[in-house]
PDB file of N, CA and C in Angstrom:
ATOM      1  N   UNK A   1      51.270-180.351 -50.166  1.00  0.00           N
ATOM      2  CA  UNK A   1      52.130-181.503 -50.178  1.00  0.00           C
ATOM      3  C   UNK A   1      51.764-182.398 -48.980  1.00  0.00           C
ATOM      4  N   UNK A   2      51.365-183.682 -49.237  1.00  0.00           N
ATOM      5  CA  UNK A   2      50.887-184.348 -48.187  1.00  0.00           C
ATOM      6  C   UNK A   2      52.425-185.144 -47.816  1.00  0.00           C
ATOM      7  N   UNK A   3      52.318-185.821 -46.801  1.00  0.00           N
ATOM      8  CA  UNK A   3      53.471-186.361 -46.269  1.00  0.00           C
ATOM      9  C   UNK A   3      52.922-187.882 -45.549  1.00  0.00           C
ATOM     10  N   UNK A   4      53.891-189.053 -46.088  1.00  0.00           N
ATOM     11  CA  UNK A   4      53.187-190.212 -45.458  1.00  0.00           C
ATOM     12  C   UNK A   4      54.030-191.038 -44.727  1.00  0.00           C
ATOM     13  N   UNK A   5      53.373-191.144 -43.642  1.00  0.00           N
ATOM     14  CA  UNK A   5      54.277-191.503 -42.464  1.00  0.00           C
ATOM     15  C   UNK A   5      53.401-192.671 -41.953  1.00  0.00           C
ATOM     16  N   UNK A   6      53.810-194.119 -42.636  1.00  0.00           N
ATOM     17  CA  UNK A   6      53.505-195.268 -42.318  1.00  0.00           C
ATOM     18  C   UNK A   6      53.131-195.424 -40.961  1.00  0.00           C
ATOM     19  N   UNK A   7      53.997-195.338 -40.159  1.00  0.00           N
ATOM     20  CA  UNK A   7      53.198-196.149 -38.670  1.00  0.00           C
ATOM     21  C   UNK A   7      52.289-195.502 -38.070  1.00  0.00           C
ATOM     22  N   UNK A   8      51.825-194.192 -38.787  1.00  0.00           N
ATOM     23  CA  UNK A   8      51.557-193.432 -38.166  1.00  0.00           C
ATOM     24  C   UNK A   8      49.877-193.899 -38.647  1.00  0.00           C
ATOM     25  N   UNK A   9      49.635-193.917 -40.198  1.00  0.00           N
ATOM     26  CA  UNK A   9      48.792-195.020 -41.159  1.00  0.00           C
ATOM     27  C   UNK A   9      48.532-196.295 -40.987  1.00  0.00           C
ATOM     28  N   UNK A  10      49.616-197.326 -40.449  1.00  0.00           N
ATOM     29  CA  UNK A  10      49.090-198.269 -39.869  1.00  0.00           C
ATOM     30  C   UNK A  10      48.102-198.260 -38.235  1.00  0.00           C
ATOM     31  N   UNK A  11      49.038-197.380 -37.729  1.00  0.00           N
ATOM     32  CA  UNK A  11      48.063-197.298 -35.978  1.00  0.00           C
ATOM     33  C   UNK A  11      46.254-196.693 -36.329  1.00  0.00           C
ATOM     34  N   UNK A  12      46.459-195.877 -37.353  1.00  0.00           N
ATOM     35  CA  UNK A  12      45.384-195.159 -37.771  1.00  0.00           C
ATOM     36  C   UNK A  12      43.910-196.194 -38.367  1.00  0.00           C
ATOM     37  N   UNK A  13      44.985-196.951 -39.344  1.00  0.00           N
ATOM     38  CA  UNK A  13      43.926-198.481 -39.433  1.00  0.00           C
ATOM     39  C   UNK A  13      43.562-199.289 -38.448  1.00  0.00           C
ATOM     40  N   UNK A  14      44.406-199.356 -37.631  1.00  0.00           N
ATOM     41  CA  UNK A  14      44.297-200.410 -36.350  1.00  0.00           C
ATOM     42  C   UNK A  14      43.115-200.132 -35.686  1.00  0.00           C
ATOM     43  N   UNK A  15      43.065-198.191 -35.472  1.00  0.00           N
ATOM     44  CA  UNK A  15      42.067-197.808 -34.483  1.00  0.00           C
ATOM     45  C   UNK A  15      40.468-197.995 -35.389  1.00  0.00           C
ATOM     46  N   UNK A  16      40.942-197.589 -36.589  1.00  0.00           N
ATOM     47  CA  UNK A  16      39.849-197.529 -37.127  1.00  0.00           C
ATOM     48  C   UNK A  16      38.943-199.066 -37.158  1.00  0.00           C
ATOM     49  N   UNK A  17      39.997-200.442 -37.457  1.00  0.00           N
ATOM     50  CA  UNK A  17      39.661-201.766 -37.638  1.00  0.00           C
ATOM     51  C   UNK A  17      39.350-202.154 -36.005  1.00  0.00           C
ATOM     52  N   UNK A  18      39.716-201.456 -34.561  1.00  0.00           N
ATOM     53  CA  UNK A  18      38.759-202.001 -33.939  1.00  0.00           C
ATOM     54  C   UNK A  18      37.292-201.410 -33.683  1.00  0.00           C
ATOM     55  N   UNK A  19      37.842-200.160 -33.721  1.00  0.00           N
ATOM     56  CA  UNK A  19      35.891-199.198 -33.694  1.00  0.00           C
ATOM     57  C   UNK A  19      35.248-200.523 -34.588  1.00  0.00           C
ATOM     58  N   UNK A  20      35.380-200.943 -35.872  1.00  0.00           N
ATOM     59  CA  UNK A  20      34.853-201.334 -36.683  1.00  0.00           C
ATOM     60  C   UNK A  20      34.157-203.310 -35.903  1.00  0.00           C
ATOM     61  N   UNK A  21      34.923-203.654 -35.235  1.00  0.00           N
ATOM     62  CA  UNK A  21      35.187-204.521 -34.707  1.00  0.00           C
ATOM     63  C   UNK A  21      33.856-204.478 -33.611  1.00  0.00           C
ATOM     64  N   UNK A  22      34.609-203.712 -32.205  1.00  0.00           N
ATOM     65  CA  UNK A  22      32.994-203.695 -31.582  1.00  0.00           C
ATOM     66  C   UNK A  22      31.856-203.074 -32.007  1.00  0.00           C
ATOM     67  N   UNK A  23      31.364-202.366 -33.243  1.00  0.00           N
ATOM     68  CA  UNK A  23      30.180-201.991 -33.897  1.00  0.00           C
ATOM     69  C   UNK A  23      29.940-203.480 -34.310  1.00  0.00           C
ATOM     70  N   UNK A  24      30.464-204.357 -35.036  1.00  0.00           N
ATOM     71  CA  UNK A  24      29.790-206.029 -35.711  1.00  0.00           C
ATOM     72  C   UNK A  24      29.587-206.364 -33.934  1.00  0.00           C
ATOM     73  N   UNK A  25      30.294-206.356 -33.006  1.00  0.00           N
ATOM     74  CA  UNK A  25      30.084-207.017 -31.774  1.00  0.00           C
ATOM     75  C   UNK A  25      28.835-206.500 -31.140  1.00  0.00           C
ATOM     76  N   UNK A  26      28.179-205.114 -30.869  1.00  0.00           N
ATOM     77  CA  UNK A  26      27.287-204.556 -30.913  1.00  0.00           C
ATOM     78  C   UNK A  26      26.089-204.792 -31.606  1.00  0.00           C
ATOM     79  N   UNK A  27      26.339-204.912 -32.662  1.00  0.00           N
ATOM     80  CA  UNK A  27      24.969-205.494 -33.746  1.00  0.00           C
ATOM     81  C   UNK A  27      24.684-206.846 -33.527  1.00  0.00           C
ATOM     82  N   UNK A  28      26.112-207.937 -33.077  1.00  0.00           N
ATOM     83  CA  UNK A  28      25.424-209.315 -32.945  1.00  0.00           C
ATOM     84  C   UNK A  28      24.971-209.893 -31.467  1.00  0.00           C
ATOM     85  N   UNK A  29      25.057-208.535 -30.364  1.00  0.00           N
ATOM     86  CA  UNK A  29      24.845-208.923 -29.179  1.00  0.00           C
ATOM     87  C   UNK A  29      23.162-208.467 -29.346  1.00  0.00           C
ATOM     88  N   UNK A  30      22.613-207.123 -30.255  1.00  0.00           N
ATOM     89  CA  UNK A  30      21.689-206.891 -30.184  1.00  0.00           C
ATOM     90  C   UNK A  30      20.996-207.843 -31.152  1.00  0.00           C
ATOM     91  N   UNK A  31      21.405-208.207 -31.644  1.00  0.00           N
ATOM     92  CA  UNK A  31      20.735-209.416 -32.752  1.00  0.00           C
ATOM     93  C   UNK A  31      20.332-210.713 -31.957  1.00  0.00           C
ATOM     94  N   UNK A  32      21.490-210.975 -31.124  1.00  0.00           N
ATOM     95  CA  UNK A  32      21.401-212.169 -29.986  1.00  0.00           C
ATOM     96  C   UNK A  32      20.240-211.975 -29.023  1.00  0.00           C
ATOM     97  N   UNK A  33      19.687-210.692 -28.708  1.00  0.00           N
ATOM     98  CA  UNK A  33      19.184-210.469 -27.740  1.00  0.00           C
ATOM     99  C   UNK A  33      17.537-210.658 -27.801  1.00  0.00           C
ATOM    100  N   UNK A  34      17.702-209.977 -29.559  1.00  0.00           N
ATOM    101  CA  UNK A  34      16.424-210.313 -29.890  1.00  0.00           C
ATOM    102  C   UNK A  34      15.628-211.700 -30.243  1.00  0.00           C
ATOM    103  N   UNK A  35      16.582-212.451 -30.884  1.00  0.00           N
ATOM    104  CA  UNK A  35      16.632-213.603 -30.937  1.00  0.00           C
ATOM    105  C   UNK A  35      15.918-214.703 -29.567  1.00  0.00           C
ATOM    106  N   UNK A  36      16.804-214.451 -28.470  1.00  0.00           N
ATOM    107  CA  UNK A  36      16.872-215.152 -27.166  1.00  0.00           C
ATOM    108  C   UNK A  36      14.960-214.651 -26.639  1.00  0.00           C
ATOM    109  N   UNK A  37      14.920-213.146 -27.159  1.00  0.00           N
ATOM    110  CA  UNK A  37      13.294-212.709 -26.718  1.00  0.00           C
ATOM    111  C   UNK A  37      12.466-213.278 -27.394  1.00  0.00           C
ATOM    112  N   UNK A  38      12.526-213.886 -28.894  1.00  0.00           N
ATOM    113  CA  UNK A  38      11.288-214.239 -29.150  1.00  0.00           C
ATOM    114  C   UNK A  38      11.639-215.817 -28.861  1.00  0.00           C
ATOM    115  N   UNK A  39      12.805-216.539 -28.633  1.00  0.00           N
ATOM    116  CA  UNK A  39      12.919-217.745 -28.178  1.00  0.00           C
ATOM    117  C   UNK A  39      11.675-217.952 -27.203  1.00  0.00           C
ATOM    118  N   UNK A  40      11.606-217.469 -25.742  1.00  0.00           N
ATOM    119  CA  UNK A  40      11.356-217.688 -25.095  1.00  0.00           C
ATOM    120  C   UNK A  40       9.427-217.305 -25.112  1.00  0.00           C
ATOM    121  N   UNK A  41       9.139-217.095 -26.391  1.00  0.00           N
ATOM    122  CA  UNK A  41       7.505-216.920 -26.332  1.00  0.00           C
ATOM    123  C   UNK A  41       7.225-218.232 -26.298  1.00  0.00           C
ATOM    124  N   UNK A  42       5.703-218.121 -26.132  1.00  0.00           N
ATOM    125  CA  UNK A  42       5.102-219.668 -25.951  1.00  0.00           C
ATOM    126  C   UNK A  42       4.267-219.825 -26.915  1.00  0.00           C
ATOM    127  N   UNK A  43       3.551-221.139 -27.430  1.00  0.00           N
ATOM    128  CA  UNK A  43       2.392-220.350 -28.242  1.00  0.00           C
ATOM    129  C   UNK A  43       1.372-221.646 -27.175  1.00  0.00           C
ATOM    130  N   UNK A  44       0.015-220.999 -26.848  1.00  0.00           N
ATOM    131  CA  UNK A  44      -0.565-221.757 -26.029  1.00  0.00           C
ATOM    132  C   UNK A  44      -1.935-221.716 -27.228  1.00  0.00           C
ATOM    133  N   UNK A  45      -2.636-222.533 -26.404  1.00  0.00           N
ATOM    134  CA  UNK A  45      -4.354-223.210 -26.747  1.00  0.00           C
ATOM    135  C   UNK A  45      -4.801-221.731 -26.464  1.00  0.00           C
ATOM    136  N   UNK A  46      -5.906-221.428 -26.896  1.00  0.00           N
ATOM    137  CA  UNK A  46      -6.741-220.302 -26.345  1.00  0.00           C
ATOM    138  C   UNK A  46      -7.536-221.347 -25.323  1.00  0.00           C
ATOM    139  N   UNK A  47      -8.022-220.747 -23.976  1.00  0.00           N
ATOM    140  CA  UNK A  47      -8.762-221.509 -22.839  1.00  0.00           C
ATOM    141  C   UNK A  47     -10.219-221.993 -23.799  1.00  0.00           C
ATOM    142  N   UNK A  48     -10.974-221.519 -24.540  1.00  0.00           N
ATOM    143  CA  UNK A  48     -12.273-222.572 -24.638  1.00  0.00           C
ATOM    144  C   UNK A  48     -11.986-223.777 -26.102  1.00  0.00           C
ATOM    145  N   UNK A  49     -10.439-223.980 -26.420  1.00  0.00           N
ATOM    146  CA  UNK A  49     -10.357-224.968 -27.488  1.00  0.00           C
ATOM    147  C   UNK A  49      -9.415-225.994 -26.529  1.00  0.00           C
ATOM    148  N   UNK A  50      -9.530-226.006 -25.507  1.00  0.00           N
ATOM    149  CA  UNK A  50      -8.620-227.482 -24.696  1.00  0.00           C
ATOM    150  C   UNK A  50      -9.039-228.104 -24.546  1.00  0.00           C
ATOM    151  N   UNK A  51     -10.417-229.275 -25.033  1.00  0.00           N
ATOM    152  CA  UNK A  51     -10.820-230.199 -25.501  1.00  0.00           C
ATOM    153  C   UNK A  51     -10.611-230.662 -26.671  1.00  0.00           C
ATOM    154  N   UNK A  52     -10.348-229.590 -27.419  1.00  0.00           N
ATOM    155  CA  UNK A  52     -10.025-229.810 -29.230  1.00  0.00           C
ATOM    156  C   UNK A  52      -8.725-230.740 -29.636  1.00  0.00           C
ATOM    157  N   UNK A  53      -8.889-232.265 -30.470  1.00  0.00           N
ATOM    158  CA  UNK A  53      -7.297-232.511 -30.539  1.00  0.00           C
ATOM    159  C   UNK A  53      -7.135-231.536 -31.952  1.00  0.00           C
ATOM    160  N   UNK A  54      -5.668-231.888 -31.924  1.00  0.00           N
ATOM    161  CA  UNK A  54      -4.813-231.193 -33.326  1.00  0.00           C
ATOM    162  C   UNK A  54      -4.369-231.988 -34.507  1.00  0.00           C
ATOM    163  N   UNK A  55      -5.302-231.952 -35.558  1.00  0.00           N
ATOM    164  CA  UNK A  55      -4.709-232.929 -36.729  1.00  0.00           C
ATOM    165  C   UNK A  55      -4.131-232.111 -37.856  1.00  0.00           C
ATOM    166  N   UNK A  56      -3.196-232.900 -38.299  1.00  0.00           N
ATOM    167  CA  UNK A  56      -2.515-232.448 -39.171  1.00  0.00           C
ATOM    168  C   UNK A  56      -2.333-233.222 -40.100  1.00  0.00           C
ATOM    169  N   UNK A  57      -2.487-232.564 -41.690  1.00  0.00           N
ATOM    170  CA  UNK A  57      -2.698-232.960 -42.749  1.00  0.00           C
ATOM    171  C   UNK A  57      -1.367-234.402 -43.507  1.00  0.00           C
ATOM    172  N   UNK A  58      -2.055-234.835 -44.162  1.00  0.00           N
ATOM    173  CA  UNK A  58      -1.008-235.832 -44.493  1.00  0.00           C
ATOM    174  C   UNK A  58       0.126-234.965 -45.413  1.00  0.00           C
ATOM    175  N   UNK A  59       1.451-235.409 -45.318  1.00  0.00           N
ATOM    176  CA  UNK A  59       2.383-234.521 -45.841  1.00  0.00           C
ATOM    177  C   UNK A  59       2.118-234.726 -47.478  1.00  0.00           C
ATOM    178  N   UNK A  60       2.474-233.207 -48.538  1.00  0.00           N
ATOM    179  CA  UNK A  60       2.192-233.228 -49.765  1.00  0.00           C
ATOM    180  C   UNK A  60       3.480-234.060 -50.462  1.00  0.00           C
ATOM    181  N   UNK A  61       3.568-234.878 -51.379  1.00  0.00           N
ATOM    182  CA  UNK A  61       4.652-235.845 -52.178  1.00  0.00           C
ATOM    183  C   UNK A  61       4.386-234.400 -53.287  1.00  0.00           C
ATOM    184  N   UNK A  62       6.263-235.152 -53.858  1.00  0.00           N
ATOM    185  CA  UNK A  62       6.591-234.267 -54.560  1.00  0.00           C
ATOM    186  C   UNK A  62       6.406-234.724 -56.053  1.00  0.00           C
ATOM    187  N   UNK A  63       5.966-233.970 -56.727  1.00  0.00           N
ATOM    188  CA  UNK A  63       5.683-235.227 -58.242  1.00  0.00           C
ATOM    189  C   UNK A  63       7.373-235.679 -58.499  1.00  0.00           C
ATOM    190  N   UNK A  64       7.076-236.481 -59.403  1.00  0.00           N
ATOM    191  CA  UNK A  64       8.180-236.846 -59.806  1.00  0.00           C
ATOM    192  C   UNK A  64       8.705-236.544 -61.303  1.00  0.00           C
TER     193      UNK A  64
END
């Protein structure tokens, strides 16, 4: 015979809905983090093409 004792079920959700809470906070600080690391790459010239300029193609039209 089980026995149900509401507040006892609500506190039980509560704890459970914040564990649940800082795990998404956890995943989006490590998500943030990774993010912010590849922000900060560079992309450079290799040293013997820094005379070379950079052209870029005329943009493709879309048919109509």
């Amino acid at each position: 015979m089980k026995i149900h004792i509401p507040v006892l079920e609500n506190m039980l959700a509560m704890a459970r809905q914040h564990v649940a809470l800082e795990q998404e906070a956890a995943r989006k600080y490590k998500r943030d983090q990774r993010v912010d690391e590849q922000a900060g790459a560079k992309i450079e010239m290799p040293a013997e093409d820094t005379n070379r300029t950079i052209q870029f193609d005329e943009p493709k039209k879309n048919p109509p």
